[in-house]
C-alpha atoms as a PDB file:
ATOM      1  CA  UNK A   1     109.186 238.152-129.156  1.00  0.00           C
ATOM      2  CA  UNK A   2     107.305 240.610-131.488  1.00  0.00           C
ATOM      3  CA  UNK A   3     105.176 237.482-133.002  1.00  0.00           C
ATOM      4  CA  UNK A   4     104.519 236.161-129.362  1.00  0.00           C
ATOM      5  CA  UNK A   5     103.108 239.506-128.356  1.00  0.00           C
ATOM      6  CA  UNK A   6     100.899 240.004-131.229  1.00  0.00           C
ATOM      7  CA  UNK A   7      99.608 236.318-130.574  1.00  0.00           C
ATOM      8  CA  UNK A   8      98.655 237.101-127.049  1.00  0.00           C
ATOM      9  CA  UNK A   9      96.853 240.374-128.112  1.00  0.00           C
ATOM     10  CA  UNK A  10      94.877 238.259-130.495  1.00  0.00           C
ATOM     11  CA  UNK A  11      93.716 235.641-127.613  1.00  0.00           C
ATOM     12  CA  UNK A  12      92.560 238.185-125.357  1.00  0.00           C
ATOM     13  CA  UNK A  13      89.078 238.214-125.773  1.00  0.00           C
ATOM     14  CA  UNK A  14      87.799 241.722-124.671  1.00  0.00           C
ATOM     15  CA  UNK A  15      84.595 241.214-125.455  1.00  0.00           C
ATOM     16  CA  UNK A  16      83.958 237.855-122.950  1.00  0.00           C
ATOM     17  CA  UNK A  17      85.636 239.842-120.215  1.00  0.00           C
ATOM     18  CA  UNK A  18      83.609 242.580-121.075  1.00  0.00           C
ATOM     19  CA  UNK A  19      80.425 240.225-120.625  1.00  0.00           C
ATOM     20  CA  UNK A  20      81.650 239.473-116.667  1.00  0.00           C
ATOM     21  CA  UNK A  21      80.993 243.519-115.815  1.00  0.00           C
ATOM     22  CA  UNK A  22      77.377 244.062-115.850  1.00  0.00           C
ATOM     23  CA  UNK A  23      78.099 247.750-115.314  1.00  0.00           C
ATOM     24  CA  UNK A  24      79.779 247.827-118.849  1.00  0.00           C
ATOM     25  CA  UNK A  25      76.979 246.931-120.485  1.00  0.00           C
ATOM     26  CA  UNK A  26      75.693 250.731-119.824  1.00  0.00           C
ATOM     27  CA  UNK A  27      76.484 253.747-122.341  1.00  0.00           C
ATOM     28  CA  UNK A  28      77.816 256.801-121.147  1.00  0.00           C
ATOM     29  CA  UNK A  29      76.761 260.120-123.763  1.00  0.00           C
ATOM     30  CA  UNK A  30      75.495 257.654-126.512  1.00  0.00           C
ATOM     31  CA  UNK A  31      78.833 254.741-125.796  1.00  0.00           C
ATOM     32  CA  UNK A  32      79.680 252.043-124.720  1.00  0.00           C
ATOM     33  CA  UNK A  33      81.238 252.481-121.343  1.00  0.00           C
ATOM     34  CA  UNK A  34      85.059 252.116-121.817  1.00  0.00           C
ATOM     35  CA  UNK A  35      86.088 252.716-118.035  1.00  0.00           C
ATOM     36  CA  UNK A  36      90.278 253.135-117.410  1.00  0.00           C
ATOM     37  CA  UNK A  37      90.351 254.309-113.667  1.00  0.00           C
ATOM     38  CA  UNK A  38      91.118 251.312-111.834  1.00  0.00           C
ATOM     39  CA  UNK A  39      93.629 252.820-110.218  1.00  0.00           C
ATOM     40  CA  UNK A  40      91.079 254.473-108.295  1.00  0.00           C
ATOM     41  CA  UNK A  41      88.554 251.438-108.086  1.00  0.00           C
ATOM     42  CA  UNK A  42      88.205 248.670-110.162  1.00  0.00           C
ATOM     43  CA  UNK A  43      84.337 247.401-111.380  1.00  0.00           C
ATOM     44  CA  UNK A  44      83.228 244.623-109.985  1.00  0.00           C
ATOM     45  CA  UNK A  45      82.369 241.015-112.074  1.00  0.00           C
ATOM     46  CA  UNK A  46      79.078 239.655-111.322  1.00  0.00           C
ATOM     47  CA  UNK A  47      80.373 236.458-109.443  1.00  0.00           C
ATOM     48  CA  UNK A  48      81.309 239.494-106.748  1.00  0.00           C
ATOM     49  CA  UNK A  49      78.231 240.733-106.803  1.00  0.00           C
ATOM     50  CA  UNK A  50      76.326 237.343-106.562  1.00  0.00           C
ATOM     51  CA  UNK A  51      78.188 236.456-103.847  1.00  0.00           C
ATOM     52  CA  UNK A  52      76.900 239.654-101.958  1.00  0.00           C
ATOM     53  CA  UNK A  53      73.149 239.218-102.886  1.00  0.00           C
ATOM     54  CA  UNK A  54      73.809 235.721-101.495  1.00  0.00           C
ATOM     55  CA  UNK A  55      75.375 236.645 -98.500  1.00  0.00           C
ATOM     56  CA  UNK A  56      72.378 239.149 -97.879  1.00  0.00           C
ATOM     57  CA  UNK A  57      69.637 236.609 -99.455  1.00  0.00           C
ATOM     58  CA  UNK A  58      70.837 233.496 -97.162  1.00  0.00           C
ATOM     59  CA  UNK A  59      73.007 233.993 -94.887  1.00  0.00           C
ATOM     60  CA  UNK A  60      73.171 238.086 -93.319  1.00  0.00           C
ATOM     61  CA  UNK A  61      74.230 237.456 -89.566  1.00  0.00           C
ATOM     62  CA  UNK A  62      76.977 238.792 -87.276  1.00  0.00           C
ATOM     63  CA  UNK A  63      80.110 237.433 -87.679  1.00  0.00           C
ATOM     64  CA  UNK A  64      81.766 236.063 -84.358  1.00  0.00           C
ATOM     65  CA  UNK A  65      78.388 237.065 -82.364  1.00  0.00           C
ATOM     66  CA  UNK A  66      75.931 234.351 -82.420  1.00  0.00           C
ATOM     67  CA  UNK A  67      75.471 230.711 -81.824  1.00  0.00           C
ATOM     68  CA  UNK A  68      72.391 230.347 -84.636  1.00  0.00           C
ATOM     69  CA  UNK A  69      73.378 228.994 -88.065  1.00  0.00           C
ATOM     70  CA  UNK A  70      73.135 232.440 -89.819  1.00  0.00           C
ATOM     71  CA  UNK A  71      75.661 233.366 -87.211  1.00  0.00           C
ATOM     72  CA  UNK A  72      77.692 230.529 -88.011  1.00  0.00           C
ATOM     73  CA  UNK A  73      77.632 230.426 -91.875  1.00  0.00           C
ATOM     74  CA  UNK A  74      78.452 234.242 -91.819  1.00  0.00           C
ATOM     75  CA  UNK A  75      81.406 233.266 -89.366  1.00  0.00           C
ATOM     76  CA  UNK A  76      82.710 230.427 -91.659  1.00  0.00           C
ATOM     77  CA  UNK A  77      82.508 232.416 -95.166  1.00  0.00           C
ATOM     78  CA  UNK A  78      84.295 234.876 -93.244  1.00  0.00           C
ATOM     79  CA  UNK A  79      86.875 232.572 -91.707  1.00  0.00           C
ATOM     80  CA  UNK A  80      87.393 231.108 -94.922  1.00  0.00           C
ATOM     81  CA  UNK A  81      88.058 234.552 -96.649  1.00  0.00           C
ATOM     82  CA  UNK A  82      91.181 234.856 -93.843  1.00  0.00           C
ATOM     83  CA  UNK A  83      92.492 231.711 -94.958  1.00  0.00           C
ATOM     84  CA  UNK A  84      91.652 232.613 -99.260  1.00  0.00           C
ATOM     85  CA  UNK A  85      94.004 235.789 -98.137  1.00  0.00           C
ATOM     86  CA  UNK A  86      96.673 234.055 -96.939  1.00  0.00           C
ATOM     87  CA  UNK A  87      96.991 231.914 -99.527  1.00  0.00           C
ATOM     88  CA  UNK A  88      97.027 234.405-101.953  1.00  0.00           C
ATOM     89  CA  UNK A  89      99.710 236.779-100.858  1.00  0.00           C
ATOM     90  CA  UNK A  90     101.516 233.773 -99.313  1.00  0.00           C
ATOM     91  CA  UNK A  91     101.884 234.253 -95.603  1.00  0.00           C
ATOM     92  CA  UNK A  92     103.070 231.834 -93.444  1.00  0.00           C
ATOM     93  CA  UNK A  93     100.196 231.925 -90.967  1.00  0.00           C
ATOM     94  CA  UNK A  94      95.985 232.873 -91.053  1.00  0.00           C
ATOM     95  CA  UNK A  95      96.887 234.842 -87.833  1.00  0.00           C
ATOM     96  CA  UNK A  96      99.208 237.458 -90.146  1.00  0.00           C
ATOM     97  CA  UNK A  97      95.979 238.297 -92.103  1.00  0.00           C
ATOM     98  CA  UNK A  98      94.368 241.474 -90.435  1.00  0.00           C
ATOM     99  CA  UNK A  99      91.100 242.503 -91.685  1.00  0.00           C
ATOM    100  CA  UNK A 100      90.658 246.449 -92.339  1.00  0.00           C
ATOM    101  CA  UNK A 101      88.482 248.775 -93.937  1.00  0.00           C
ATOM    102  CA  UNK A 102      91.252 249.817 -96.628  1.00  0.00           C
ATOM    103  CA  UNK A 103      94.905 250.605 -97.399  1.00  0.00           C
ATOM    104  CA  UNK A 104      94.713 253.603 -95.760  1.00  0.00           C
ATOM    105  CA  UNK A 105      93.522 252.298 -92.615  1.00  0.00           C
ATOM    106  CA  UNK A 106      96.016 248.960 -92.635  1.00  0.00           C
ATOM    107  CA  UNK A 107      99.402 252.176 -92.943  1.00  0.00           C
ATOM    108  CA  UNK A 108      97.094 254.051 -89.683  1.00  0.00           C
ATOM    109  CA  UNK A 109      96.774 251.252 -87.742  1.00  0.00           C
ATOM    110  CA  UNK A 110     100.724 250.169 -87.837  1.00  0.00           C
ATOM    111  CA  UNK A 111     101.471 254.355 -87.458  1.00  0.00           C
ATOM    112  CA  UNK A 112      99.227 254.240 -85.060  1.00  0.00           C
ATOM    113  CA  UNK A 113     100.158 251.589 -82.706  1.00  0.00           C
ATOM    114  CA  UNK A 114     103.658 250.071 -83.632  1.00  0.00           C
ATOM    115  CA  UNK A 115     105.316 253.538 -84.964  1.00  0.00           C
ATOM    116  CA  UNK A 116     103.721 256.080 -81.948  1.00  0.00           C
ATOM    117  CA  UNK A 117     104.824 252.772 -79.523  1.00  0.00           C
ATOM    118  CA  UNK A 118     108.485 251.844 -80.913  1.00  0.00           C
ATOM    119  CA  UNK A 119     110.184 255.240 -82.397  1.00  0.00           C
ATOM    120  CA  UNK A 120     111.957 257.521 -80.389  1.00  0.00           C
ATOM    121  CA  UNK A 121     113.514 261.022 -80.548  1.00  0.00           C
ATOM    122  CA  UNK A 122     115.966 261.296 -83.064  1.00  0.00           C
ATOM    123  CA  UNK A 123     114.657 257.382 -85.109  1.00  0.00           C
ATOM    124  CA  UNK A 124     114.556 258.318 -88.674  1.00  0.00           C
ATOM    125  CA  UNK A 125     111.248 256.790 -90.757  1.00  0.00           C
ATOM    126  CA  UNK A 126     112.026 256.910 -94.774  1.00  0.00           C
ATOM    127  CA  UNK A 127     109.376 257.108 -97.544  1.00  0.00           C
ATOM    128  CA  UNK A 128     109.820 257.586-101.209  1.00  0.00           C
ATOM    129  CA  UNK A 129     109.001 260.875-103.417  1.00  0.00           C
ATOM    130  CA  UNK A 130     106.049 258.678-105.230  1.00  0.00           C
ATOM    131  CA  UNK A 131     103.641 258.010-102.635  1.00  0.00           C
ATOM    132  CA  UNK A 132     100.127 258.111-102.436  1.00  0.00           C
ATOM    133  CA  UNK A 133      99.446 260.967 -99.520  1.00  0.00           C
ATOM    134  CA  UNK A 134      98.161 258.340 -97.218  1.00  0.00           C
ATOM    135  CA  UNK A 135     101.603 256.783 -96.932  1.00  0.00           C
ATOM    136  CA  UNK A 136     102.630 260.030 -96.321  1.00  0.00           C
ATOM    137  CA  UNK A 137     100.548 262.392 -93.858  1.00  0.00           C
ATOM    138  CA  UNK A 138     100.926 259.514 -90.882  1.00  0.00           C
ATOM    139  CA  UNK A 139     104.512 259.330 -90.900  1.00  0.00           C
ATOM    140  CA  UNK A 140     104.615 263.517 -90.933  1.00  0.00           C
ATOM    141  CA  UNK A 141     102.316 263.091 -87.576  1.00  0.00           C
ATOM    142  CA  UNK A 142     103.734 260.228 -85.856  1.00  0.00           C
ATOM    143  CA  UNK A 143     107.715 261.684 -86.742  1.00  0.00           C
ATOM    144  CA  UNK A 144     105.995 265.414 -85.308  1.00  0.00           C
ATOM    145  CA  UNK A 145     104.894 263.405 -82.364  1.00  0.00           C
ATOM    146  CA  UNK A 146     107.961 261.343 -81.232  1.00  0.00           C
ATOM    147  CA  UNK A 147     110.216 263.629 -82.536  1.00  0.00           C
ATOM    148  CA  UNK A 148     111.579 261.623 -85.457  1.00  0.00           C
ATOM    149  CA  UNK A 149     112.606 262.771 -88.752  1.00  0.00           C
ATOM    150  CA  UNK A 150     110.936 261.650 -91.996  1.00  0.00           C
ATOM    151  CA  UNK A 151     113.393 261.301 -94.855  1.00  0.00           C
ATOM    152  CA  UNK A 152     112.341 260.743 -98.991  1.00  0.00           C
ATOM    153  CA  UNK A 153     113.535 258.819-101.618  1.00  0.00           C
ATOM    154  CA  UNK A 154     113.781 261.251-104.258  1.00  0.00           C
ATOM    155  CA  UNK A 155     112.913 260.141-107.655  1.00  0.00           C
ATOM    156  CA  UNK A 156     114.408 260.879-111.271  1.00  0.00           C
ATOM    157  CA  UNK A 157     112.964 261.837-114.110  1.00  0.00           C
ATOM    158  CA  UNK A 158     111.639 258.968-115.714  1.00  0.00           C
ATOM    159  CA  UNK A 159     109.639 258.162-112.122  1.00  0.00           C
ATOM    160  CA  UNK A 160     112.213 255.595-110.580  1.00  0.00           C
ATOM    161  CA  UNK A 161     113.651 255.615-107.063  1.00  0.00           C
ATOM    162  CA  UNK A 162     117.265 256.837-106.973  1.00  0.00           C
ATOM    163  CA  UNK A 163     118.513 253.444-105.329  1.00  0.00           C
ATOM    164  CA  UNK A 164     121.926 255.093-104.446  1.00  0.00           C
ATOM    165  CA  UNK A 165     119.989 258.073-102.483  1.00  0.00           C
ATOM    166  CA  UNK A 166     118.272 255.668-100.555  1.00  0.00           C
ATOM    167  CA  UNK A 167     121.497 253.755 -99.784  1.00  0.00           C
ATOM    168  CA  UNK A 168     122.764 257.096 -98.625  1.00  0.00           C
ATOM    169  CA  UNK A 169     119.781 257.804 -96.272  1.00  0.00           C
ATOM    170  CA  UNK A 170     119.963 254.399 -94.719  1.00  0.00           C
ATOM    171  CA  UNK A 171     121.764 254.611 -91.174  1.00  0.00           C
ATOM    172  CA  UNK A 172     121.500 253.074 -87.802  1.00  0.00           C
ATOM    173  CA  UNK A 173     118.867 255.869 -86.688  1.00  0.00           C
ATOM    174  CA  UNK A 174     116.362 254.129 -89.786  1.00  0.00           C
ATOM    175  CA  UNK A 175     113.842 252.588 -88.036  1.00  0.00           C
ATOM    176  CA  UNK A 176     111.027 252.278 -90.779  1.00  0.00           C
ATOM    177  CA  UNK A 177     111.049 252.396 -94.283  1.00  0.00           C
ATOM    178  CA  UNK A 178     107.496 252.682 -96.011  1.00  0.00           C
ATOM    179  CA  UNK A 179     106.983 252.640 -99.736  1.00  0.00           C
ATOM    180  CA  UNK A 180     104.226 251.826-102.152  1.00  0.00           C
ATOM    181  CA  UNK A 181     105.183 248.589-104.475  1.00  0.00           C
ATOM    182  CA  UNK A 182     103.543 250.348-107.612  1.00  0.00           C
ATOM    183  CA  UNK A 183     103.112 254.060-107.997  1.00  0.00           C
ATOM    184  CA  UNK A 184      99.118 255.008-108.393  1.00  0.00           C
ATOM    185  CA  UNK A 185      99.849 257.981-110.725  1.00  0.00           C
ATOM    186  CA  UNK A 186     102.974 256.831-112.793  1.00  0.00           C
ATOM    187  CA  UNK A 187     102.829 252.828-112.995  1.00  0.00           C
ATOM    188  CA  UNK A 188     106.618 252.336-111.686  1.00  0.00           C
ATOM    189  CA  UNK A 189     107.027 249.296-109.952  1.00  0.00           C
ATOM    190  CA  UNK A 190     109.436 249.807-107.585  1.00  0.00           C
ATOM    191  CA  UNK A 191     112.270 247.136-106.365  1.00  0.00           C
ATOM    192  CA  UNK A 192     110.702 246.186-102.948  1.00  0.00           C
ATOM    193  CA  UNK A 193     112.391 243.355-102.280  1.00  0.00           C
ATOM    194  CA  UNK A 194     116.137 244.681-102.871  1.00  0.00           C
ATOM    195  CA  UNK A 195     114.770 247.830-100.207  1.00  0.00           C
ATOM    196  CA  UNK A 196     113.248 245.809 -97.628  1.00  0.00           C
ATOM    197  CA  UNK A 197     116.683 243.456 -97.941  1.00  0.00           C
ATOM    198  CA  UNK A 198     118.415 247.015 -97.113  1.00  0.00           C
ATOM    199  CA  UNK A 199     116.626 248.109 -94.933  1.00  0.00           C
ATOM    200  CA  UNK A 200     116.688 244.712 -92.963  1.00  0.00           C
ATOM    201  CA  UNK A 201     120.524 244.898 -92.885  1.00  0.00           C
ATOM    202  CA  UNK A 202     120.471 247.633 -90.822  1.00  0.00           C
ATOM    203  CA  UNK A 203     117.554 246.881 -88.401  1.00  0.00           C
ATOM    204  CA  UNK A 204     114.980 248.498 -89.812  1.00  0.00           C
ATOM    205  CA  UNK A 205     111.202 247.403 -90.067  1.00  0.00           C
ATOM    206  CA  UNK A 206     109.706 247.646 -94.203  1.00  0.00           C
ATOM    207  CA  UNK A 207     106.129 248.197 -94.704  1.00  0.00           C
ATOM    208  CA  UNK A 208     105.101 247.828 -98.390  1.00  0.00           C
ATOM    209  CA  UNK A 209     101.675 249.686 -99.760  1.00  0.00           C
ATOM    210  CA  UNK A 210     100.800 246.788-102.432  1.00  0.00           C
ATOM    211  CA  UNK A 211      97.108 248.939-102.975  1.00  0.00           C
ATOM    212  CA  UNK A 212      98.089 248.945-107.249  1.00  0.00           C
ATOM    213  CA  UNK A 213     100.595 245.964-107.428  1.00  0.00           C
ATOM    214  CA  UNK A 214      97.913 243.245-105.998  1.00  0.00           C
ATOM    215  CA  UNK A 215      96.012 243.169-109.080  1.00  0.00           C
ATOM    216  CA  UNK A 216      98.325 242.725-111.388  1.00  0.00           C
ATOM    217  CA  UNK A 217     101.803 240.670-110.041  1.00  0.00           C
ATOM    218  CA  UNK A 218     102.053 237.875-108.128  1.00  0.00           C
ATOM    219  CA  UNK A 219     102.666 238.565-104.062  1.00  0.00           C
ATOM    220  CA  UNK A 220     104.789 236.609-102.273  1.00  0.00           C
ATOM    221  CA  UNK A 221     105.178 238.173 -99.121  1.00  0.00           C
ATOM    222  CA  UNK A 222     107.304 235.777 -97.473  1.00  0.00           C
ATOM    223  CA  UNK A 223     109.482 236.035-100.535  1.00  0.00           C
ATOM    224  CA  UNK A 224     109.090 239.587-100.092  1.00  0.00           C
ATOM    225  CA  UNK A 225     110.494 239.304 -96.512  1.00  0.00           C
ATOM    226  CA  UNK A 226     108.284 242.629 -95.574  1.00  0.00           C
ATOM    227  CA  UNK A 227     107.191 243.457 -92.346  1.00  0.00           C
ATOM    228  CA  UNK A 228     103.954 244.757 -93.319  1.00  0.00           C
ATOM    229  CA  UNK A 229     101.653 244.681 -96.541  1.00  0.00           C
ATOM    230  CA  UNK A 230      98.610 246.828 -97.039  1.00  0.00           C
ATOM    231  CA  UNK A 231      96.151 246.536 -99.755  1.00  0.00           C
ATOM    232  CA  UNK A 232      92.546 247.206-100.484  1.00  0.00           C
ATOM    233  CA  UNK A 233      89.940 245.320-102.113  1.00  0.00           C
ATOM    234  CA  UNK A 234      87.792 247.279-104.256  1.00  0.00           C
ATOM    235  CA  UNK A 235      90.654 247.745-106.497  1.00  0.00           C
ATOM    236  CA  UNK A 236      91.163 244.191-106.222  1.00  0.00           C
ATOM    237  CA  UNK A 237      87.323 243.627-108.252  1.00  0.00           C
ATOM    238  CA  UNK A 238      86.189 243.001-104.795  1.00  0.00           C
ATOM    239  CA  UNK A 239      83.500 245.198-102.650  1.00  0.00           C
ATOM    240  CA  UNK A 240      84.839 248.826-101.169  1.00  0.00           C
ATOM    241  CA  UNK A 241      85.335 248.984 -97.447  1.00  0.00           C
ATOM    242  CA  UNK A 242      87.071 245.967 -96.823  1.00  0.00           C
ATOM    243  CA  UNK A 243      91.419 245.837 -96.693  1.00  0.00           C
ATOM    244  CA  UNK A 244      94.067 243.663 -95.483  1.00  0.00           C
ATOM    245  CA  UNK A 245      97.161 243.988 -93.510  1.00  0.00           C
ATOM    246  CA  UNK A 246      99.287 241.434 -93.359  1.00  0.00           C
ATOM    247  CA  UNK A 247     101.722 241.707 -90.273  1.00  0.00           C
ATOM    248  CA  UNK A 248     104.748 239.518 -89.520  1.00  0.00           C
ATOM    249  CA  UNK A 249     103.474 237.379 -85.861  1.00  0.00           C
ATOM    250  CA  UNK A 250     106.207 238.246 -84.185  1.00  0.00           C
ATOM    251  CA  UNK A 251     104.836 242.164 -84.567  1.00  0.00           C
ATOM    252  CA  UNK A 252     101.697 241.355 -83.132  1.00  0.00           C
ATOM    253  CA  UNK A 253     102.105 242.446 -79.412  1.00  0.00           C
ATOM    254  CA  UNK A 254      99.070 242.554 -77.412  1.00  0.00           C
ATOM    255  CA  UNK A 255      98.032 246.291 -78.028  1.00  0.00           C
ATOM    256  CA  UNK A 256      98.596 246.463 -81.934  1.00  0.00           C
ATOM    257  CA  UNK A 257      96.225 243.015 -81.671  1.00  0.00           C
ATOM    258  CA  UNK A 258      93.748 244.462 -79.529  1.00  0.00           C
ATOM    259  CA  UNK A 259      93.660 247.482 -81.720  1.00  0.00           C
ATOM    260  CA  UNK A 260      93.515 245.164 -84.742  1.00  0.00           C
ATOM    261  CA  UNK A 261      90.518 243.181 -83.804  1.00  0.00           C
ATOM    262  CA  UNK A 262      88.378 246.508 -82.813  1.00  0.00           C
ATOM    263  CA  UNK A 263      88.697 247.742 -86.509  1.00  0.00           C
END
């Protein structure tokens, strides 16, 4: 194991992946930029930003709004980027693939419309002690709202969910369970798929915040078995302002749609 690991150390070639980041060929106070907060936003390759100047250069229309063949090249790329999506989380159907303008917005727009629709006084919505505030301050103002209550997961000492705690706070009253897949501040990756299975064997509805865990594992979200699945893609390498939510079809009623496709 210990050879294997020094092996793959010695094929990663910093320097050629280096060479794909124009912005790191800048220094910062007399250095080379060396740039660790991708947590926060990851740079972007030049193949991302060529495909912007292009879009811009050749092709700058509105999408879904025009019969001309700007209009209709725009529309296609952008089709085509649904379909890319689904692919590469895994979901069963281009019509589960919700385009946003971030995490944030894909955990308001299912607070927003299936939460403030669907829970009632007394429903119980559960989140975890590790999550990023904007899978937290919804839930505290839709549960204020409808009169639910908002549980936590509490988490030990070495930053893992207490699994037994969360057992504990699962009941028939659980309506939603919303947790991130990979902590922003402390790296955990959290065991997703065992939650959502508990939380699906007692009705509940699982959305998963994949914002740091897209980047770096392998999404299956019909392996998953979530409900919902938010990410964002500038820390993906790709441009900022632009997010997915993936949604379950049966979820989409006509109102969460319509509010959807105004985003």
């Amino acid at each position: 194991m210990e050879t294997a690991t020094i092996n793959a150390i010695h094929t990663f070639d910093v320097t050629a992946i280096r060479k794909d980041f124009p912005i790191l060929n800048r220094e910062v106070k007399g250095h080379p930029l060396v740039y660790l907060d991708n947590a926060a936003t990851s740079q972007k390759p030049q193949s991302v930003i060529d495909a912007l100047v292009h879009y811009y250069s050749f092709n700058n229309a509105n999408v879904h709004r025009g019969i001309h063949s700007l209009a209709e090249e725009a529309t296609a790329d952008f089709e085509a980027t649904r379909d890319a999506v689904k692919d590469f989380i895994n979901a069963a159907s281009r019509e589960e693939i919700i385009y946003t303008r971030g995490t944030t917005e894909g955990i308001n727009l299912v607070a927003y419309t299936w939460a403030r629709q669907n829970l009632k006084p007394g429903d119980e919505v559960i989140i975890s002690g590790m999550e990023h505030h904007s899978n937290i301050v919804p839930w505290q103002i839709i549960c204020e709202q409808n009169n639910a209550r908002l549980k936590v997961i509490p988490v030990n000492d070495s930053g893992e969910l207490l699994m037994d705690e969360y057992r504990t706070l699962l009941n028939d009253r659980t309506r939603l369970v919303a947790v991130n897949h990979v902590s922003n501040a402390m790296g955990t990756v959290n065991p997703v798929k065992e939650i959502i299975q508990l939380a699906h064997e007692i009705g509940a509805v699982v959305l998963i915040d994949g914002a740091q865990s897209t980047m770096h594992l392998d999404i299956d979200v019909q392996d998953l078995d979530c409900d919902f699945f938010v990410f964002s893609s500038h820390k993906l390498l790709g441009p900022t302002g632009m997010g997915i939510l993936y949604g379950k079809k049966t979820f989409w009623t006509p109102c969460l749609f319509l509010r959807a496709a105004v985003k």
